[in-house]
Protein backbone atom coordinates (compact mmCIF):
# COMPACT_ATOMS: atom_id res chain seq x y z
CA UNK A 1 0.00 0.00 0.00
CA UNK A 2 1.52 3.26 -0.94
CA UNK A 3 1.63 6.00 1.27
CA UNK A 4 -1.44 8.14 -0.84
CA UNK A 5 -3.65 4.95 -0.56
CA UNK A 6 -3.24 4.65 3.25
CA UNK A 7 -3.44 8.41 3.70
CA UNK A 8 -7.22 8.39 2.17
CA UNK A 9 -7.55 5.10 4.15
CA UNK A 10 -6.88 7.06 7.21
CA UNK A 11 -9.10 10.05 5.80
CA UNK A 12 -11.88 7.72 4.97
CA UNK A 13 -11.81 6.23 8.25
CA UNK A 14 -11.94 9.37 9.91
CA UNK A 15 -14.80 10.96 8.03
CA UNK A 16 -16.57 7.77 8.52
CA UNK A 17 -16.54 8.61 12.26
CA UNK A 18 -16.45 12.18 12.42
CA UNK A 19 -17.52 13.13 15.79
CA UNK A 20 -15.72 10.62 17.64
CA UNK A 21 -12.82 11.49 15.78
CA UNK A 22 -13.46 15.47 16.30
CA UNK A 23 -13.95 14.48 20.10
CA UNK A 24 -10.15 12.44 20.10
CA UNK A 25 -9.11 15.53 18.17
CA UNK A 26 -10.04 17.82 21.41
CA UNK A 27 -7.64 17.21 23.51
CA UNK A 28 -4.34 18.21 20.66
CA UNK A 29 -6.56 21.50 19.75
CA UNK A 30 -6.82 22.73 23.23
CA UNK A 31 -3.39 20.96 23.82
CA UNK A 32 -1.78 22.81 20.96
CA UNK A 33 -3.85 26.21 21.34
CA UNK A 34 -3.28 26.42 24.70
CA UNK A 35 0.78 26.05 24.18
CA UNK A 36 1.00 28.91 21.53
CA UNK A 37 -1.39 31.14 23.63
CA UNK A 38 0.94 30.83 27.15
CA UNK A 39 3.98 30.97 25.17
CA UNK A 40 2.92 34.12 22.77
CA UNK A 41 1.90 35.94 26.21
CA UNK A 42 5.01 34.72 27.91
CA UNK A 43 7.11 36.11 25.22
CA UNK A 44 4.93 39.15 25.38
CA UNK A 45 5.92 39.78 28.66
CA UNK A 46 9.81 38.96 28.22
CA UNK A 47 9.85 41.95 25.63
CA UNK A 48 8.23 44.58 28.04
CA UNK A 49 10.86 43.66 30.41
CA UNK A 50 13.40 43.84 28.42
CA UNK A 51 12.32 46.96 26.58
CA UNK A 52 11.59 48.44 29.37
CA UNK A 53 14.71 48.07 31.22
CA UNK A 54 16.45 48.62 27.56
CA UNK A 55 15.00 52.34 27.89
CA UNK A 56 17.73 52.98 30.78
CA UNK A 57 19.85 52.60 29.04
CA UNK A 58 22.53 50.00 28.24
CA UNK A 59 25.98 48.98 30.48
CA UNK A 60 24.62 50.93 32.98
CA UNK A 61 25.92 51.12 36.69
CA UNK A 62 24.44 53.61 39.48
CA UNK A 63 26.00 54.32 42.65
CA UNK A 64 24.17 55.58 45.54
CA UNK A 65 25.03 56.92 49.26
CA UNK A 66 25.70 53.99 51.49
CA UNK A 67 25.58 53.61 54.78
CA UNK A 68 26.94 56.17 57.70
CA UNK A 69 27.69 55.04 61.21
CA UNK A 70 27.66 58.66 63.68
CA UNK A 71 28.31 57.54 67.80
CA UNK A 72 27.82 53.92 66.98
CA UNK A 73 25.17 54.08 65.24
CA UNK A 74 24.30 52.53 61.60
CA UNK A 75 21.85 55.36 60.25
CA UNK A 76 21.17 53.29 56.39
CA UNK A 77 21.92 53.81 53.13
CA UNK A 78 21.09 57.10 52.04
CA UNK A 79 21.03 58.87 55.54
CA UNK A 80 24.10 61.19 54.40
CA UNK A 81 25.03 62.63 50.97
CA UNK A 82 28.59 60.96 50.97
CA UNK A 83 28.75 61.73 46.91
CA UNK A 84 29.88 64.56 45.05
CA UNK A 85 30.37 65.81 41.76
CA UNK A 86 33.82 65.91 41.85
CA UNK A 87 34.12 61.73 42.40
CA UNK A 88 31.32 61.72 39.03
CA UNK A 89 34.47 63.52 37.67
CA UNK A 90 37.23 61.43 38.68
CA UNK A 91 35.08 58.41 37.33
CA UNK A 92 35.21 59.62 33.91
CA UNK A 93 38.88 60.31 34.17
CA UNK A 94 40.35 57.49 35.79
CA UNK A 95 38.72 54.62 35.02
CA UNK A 96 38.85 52.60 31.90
CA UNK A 97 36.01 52.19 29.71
CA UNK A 98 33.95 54.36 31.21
CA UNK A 99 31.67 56.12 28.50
CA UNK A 100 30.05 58.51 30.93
CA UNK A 101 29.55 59.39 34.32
CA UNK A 102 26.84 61.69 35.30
CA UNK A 103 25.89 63.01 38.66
CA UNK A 104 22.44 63.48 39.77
CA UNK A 105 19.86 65.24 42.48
CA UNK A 106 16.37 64.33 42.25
CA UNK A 107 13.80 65.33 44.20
CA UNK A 108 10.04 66.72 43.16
CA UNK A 109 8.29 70.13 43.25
CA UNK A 110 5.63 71.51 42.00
CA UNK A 111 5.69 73.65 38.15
CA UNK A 112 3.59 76.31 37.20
CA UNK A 113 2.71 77.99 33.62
CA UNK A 114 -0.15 80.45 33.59
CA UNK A 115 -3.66 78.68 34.66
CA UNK A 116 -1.60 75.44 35.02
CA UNK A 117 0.48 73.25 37.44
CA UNK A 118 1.45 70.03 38.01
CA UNK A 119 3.49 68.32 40.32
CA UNK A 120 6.50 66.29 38.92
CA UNK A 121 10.07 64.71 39.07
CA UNK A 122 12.74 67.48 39.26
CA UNK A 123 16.60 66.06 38.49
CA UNK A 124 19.51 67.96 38.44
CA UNK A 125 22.28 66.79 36.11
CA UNK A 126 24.70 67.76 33.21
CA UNK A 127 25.16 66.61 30.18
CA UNK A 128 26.32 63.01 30.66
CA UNK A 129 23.19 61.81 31.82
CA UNK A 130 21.82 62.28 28.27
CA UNK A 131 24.70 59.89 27.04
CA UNK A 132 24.38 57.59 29.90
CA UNK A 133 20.65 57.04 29.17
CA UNK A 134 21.06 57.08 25.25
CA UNK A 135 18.14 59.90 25.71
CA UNK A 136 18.14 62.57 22.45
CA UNK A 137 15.67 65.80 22.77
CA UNK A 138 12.61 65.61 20.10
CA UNK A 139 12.34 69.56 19.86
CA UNK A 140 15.45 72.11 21.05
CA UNK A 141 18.59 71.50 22.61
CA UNK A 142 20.47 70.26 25.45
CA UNK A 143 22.21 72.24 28.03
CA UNK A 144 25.46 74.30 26.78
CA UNK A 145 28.60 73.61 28.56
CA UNK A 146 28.17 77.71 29.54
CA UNK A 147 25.12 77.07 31.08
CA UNK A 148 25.95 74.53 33.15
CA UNK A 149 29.17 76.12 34.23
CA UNK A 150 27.27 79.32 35.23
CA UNK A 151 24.53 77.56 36.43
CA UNK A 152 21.59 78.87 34.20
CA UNK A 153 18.29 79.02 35.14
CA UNK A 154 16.86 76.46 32.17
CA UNK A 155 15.27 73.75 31.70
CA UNK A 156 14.42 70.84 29.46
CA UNK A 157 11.33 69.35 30.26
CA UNK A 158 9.96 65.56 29.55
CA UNK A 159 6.85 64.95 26.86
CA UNK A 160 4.30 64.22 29.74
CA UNK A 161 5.22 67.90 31.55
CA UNK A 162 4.90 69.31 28.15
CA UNK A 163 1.43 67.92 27.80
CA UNK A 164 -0.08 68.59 30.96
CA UNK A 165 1.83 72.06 31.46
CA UNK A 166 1.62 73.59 28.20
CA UNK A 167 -0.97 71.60 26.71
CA UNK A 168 -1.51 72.41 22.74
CA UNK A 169 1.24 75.00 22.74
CA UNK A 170 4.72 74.75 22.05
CA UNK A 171 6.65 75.37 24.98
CA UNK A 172 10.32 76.16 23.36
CA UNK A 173 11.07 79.26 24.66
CA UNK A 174 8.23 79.50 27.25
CA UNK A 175 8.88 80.75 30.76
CA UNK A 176 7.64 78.41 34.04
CA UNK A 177 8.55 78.27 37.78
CA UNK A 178 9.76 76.08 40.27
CA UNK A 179 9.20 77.12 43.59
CA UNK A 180 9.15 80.82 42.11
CA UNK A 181 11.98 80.31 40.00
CA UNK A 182 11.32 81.20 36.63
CA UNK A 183 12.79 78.36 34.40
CA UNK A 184 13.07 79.22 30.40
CA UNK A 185 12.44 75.51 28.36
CA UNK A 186 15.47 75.26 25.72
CA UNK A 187 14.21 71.33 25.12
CA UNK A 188 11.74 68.84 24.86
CA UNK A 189 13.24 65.26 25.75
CA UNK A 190 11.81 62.40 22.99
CA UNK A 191 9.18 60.01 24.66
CA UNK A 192 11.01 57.00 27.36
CA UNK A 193 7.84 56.05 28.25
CA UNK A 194 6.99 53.74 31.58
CA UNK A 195 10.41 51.82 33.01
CA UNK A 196 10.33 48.94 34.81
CA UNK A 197 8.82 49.32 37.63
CA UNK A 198 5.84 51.67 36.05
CA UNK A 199 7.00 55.30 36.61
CA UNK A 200 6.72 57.21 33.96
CA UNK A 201 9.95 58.33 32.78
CA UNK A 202 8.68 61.07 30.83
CA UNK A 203 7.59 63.09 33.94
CA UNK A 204 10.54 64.49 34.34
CA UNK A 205 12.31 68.27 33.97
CA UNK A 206 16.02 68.23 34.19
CA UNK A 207 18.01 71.44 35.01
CA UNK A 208 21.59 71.87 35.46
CA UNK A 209 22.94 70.36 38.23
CA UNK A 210 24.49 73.74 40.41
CA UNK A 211 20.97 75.41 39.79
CA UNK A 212 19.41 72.52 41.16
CA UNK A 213 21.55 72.58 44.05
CA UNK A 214 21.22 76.65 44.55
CA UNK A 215 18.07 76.92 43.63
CA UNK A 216 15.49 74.30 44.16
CA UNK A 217 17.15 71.44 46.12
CA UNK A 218 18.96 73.33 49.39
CA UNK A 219 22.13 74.81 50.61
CA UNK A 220 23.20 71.72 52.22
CA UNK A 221 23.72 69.90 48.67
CA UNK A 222 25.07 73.68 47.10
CA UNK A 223 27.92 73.85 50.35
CA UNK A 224 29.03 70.33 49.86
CA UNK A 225 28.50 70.00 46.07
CA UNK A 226 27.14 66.93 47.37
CA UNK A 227 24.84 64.56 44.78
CA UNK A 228 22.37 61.66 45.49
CA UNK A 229 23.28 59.44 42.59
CA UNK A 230 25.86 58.69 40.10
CA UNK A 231 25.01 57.39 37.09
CA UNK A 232 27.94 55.21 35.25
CA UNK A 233 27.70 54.24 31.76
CA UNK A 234 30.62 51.22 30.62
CA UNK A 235 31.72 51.14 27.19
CA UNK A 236 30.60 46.88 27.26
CA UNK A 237 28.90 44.90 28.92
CA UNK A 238 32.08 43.37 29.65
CA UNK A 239 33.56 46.52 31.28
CA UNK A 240 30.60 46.96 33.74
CA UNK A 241 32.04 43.83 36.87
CA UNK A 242 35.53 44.95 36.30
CA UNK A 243 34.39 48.64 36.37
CA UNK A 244 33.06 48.22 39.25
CA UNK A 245 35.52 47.23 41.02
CA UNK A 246 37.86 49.84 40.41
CA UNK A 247 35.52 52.35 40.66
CA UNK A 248 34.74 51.28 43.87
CA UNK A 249 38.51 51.28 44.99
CA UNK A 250 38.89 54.82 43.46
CA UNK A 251 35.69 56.24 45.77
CA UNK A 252 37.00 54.15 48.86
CA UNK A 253 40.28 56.23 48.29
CA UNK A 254 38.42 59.85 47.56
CA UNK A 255 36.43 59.37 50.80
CA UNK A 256 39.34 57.77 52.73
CA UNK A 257 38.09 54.81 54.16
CA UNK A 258 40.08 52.33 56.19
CA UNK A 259 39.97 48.83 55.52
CA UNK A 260 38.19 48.08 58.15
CA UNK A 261 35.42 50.56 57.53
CA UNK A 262 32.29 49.39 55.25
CA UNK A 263 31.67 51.39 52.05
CA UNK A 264 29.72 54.69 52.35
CA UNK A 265 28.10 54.22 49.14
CA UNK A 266 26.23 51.19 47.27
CA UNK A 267 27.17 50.08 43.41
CA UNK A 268 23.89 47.97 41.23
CA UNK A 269 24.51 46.71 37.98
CA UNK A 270 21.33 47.58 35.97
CA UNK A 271 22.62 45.37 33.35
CA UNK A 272 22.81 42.01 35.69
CA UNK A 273 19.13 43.26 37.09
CA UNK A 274 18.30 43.36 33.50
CA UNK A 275 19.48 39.91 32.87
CA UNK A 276 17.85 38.39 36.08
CA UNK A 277 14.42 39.63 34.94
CA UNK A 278 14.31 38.95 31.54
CA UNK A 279 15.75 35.39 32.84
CA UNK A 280 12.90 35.28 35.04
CA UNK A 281 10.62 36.33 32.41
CA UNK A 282 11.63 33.16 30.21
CA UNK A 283 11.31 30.90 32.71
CA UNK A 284 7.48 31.83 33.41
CA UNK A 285 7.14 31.28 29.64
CA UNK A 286 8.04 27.94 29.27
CA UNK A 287 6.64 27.02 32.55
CA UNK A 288 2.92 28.19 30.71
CA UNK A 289 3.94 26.11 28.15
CA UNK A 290 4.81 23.16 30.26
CA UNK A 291 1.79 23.59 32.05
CA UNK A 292 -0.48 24.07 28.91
CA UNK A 293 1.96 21.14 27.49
CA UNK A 294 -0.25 18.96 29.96
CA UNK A 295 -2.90 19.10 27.89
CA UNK A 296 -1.14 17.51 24.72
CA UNK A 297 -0.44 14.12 26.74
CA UNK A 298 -3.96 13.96 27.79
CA UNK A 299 -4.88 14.44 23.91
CA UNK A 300 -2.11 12.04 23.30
CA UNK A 301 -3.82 9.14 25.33
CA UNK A 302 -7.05 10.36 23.88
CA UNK A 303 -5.98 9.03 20.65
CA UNK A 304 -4.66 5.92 21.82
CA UNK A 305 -7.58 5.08 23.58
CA UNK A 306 -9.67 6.01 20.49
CA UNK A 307 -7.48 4.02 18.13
CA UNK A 308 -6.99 0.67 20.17
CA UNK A 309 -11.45 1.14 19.58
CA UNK A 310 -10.99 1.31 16.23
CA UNK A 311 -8.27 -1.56 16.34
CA UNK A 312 -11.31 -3.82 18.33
CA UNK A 313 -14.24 -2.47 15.75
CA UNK A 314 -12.42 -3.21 12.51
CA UNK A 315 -10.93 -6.70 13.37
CA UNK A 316 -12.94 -8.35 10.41
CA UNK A 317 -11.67 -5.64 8.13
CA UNK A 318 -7.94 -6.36 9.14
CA UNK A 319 -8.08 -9.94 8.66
CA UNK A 320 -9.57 -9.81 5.53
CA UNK A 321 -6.65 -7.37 4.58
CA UNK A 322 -4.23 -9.51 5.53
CA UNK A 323 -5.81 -12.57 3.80
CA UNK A 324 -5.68 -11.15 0.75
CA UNK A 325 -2.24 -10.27 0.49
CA UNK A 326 -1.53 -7.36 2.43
CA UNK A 327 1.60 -7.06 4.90
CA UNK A 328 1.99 -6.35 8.52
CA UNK A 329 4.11 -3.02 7.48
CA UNK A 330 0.56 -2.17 5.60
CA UNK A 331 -1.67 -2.33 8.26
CA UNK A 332 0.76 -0.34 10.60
CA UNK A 333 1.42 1.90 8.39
CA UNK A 334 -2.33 2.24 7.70
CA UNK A 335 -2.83 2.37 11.47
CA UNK A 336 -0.22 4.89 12.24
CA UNK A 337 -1.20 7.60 9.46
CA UNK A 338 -4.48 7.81 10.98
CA UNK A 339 -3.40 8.34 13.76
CA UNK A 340 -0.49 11.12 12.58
CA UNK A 341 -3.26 12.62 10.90
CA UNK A 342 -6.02 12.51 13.54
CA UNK A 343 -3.27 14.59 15.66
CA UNK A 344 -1.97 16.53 12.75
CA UNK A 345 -5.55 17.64 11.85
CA UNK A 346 -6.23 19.07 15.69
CA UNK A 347 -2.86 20.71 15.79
CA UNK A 348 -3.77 22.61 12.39
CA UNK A 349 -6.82 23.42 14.75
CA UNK A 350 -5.40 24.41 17.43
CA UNK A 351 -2.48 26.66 15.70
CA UNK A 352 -5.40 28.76 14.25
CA UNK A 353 -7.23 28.50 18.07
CA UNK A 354 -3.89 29.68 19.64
CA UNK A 355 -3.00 32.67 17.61
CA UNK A 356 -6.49 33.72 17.60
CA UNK A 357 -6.74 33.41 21.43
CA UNK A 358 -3.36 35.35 21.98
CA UNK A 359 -4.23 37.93 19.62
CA UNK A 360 -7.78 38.46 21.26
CA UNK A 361 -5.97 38.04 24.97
CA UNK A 362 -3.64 40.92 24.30
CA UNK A 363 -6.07 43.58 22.58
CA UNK A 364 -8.70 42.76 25.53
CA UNK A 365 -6.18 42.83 28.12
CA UNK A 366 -3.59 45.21 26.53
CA UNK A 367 -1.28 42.93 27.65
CA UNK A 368 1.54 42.18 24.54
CA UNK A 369 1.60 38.52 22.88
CA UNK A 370 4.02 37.76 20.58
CA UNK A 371 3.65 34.46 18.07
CA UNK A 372 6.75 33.97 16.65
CA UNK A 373 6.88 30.75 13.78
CA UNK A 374 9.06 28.95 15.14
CA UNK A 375 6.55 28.14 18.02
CA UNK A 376 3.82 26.79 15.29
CA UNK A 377 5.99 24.92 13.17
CA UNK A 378 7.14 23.28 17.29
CA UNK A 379 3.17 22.94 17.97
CA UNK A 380 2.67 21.33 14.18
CA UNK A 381 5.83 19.09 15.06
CA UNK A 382 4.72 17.64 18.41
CA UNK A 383 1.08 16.99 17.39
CA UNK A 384 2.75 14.84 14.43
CA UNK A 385 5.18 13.17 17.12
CA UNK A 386 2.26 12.54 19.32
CA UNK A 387 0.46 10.93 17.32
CA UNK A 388 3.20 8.79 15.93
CA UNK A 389 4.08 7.92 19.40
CA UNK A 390 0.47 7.29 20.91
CA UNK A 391 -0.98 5.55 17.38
CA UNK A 392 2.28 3.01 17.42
CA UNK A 393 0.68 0.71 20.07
CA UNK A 394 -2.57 0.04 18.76
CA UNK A 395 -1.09 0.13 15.20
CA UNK A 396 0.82 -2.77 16.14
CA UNK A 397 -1.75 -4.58 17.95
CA UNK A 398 -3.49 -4.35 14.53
CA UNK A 399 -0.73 -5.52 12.53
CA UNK A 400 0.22 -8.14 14.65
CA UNK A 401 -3.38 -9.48 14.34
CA UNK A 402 -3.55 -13.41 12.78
CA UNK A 403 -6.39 -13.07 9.77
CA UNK A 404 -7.88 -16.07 10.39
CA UNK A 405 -8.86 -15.40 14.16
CA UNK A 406 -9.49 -12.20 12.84
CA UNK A 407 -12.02 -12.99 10.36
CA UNK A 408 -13.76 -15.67 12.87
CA UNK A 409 -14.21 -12.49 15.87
CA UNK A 410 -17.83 -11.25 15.51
C-alpha cells in the first residue's frame, strides 16, 4: 500500500466517524492552542521587560550613598550625601572604559505655567546623563557647557510635563517656575515612556545640576557639592564587573576609608538586574507552556484510547486485509497515518485557536503577545510526534493481528 492509498484510508476512516474522531481531536486543539497562547503571552511579557529596562539605558551602573555610622550608630543607606560631583568627575577620568559618568539630584516640586500646574520629578544633572541614558531631545537642545558652568536658570522638560503644562502649545522658549523660579524651556526630551517598575519616565524636567543645588534642592547639597546618585555608563557589557571594582577602589580612596570601615556608598549593575528579569521572564514562559503542554499528553492518550477502539471495531476488516495479500508493514502503516493525521488535523486546529486566542488576549487585556513561527511549526511538530508515538501501540496490535482469528471475531 503506498503511502497516498493509506493516507485516504486514514481520511476515509476518519470521516466515517467524524464526531468521535473530532472528540479524540479535542484534547491536541486545546493541547496545541493552549501552548502557543501561554507561550505568545510569555514572550509578550519577556519583551516589556526587556524593553523596558532597555529604555535605561545599556551597560549601565548607578552608585548611591551607602551607609553612615555617627556615635555607633548605623543610620542606612542614604542617611548622608557621601557623593559629590567631583568623584562623578574622577570616574570619567580614571577609570577605563567608562563612557560617561553623570551626577544626579532628584527630588520633586511643583511647576507652574499660567492657569496650570502640576506636580512632577525634578533632576539635576549635566550633560552626561543624556549619554548615559542614550536619551536625544525631540524639539530644542540640550544644556550648553556655559550654562551649566554658570549655572543657568533652564530647563528641558519631559513629553508628559509638556502635555499637561503647556498643553496644545509649544513650549520652546516659554517661561515656568519652580518654587518661584522662573525656568526658560530650551528642550523637549523624545518620549522613554513607563520603566520597569511603572514610573513614567517622561515626567521628568532636568536642570543643570548647580541650579538645582542653589536653587530648588537646598544649601546643604550647594555647600558640599554633594549629589544623590551617580550614574555610570561602561563602554561593554564586559567593562561593567571589572568597572566596578575599580571604581569602587577609586571612591574608597576619595572618601578615605580604612579597611576596616564598610563602604559609604552602594554600586547595582542595571545590566545584571536586567538579565535576572528577563531570565525570570523566560522561565514563566516555558513554565505556561509546560503547564499548557499537559494538555497535549492527555490528547495524546485520547488518541490511543480512540485508536486501540478502532483496532477492536475493525478486526474483520484487518483480517480480511491480511488474507488477501496485504503485509503487517501495511496495516501499521495504515494504522499509524491515521493516527499522525487525527493529531496533525487538531494541531492545524489548534495553531489557528492559539494565535487567535493570543491575539484576542492581548487587545482585551492590553497585555503584549508575541507568536513567533518557530513556536507553530514546534506545535505542528509535536502533534505529528504525538500521534506517531500514541498511534504506534494500537497500530501494532493491529498488525500483529492473525487473519484467520481475525475474520472468525464477531
Amino acid at each position: 500500500m503506498s503511502i497516498f492509498e493509506a493516507v485516504r484510508s486514514a481520511l476515509s476512516a476518519i470521516g466515517a466517524n467524524a464526531l468521535r474522531s473530532a472528540l479524540t481531536m479535542l484534547g491536541i486543539i486545546i493541547g496545541v492552542a493552549a501552548v502557543i497562547a501561554m507561550v505568545a503571552i510569555g514572550s509578550g511579557a519577556r519583551e516589556r521587560v526587556t524593553s523596558q529596562i532597555k529604555s535605561l539605558g545599556a551597560n549601565l551602573a548607578i552608585i548611591q550613598s551607602g551607609n553612615v555610622t555617627q556615635g555607633g550608630a548605623r543610620l542606612g543607606a542614604g542617611a548622608s550625601s557621601t557623593l559629590t560631583d567631583e568623584d562623578a568627575t574622577a570616574i570619567s577620568k580614571e577609570i577605563e572604559d567608562v563612557v560617561a559618568a553623570a551626577p544626579v539630584i532628584i527630588t520633586r516640586a511643583q511647576a507652574v505655567y499660567a492657569g496650570s500646574n502640576w506636580s512632577t520629578q525634578i533632576t539635576a544633572t549635566d550633560l552626561d546623563f543624556f549619554s548615559a541614558r542614550e536619551w536625544d531631545v525631540a524639539e530644542g537642545r540640550l544644556f550648553e557647557p556655559e550654562e551649566l558652568r554658570k549655572g543657568e536658570i533652564v530647563a528641558i522638560i519631559g513629553q508628559t510635563v509638556a502635555r499637561n503644562l503647556f498643553g496644545e502649545q509649544n513650549p520652546l522658549e516659554q517661561q515656568f517656575r519652580i518654587r518661584n523660579v522662573p525656568f526658560k524651556v530650551i528642550g523637549v526630551m523624545a518620549a522613554k515612556g513607563q520603566s520597569a517598575l511603572g514610573q513614567d519616565q517622561d515626567d521628568v524636567i532636568f536642570v543643570p545640576l548647580d541650579t538645582g543645588r542653589r536653587r530648588i534642592v537646598g544649601r546643604n547639597y550647594a555647600r558640599d557639592r554633594s549629589v544623590q546618585t551617580i550614574m555610570v555608563k561602561f563602554a561593554s557589557e564586559n567593562a561593567i564587573a571589572p568597572g566596578i571594582e575599580q571604581t569602587s577602589a577609586l571612591l574608597r580612596q576619595r572618601h578615605r576609608l580604612m579597611a576596616d570601615q564598610d563602604d559609604d556608598f552602594i554600586v547595582r549593575n542595571l545590566t545584571e538586574i536586567a538579565n535576572t528579569a528577563t531570565q525570570a521572564a523566560t522561565t514563566l514562559s516555558w513554565l505556561l507552556a509546560a503547564v499548557a503542554g499537559v494538555s497535549l499528553l492527555v490528547g495524546g492518550i485520547g488518541i490511543m484510547n480512540i485508536m486501540l477502539v478502532s483496532v477492536t471495531e475493525r478486526t474483520r476488516e484487518i483480517g480480511l486485509r491480511l488474507a488477501v495479500g496485504a503485509r503487517q508493514r501495511d496495516v501499521l502503516a495504515q494504522f499509524l497515518i491515521e493516527a499522525t493525521t487525527l493529531a496533525t488535523i487538531g494541531g492545524a486546529v489548534g495553531i489557528a485557536l492559539g494565535v487567535g486566542s493570543a491575539l484576542t488576549i492581548a487587545r482585551i487585556a492590553g497585555w503584549p503577545s508575541v507568536v513567533s513561527i518557530e513556536t507553530i511549526l514546534v506545535a505542528v511538530g509535536v502533534s505529528g510526534l504525538i500521534g506517531v508515538f500514541f498511534g504506534f501501540y494500537p497500530a501494532r496490535q493491529a498488525a500483529r493481528l492473525d487473519p484467520i482469528e481475525a475474520l472468525r471475531r464477531e
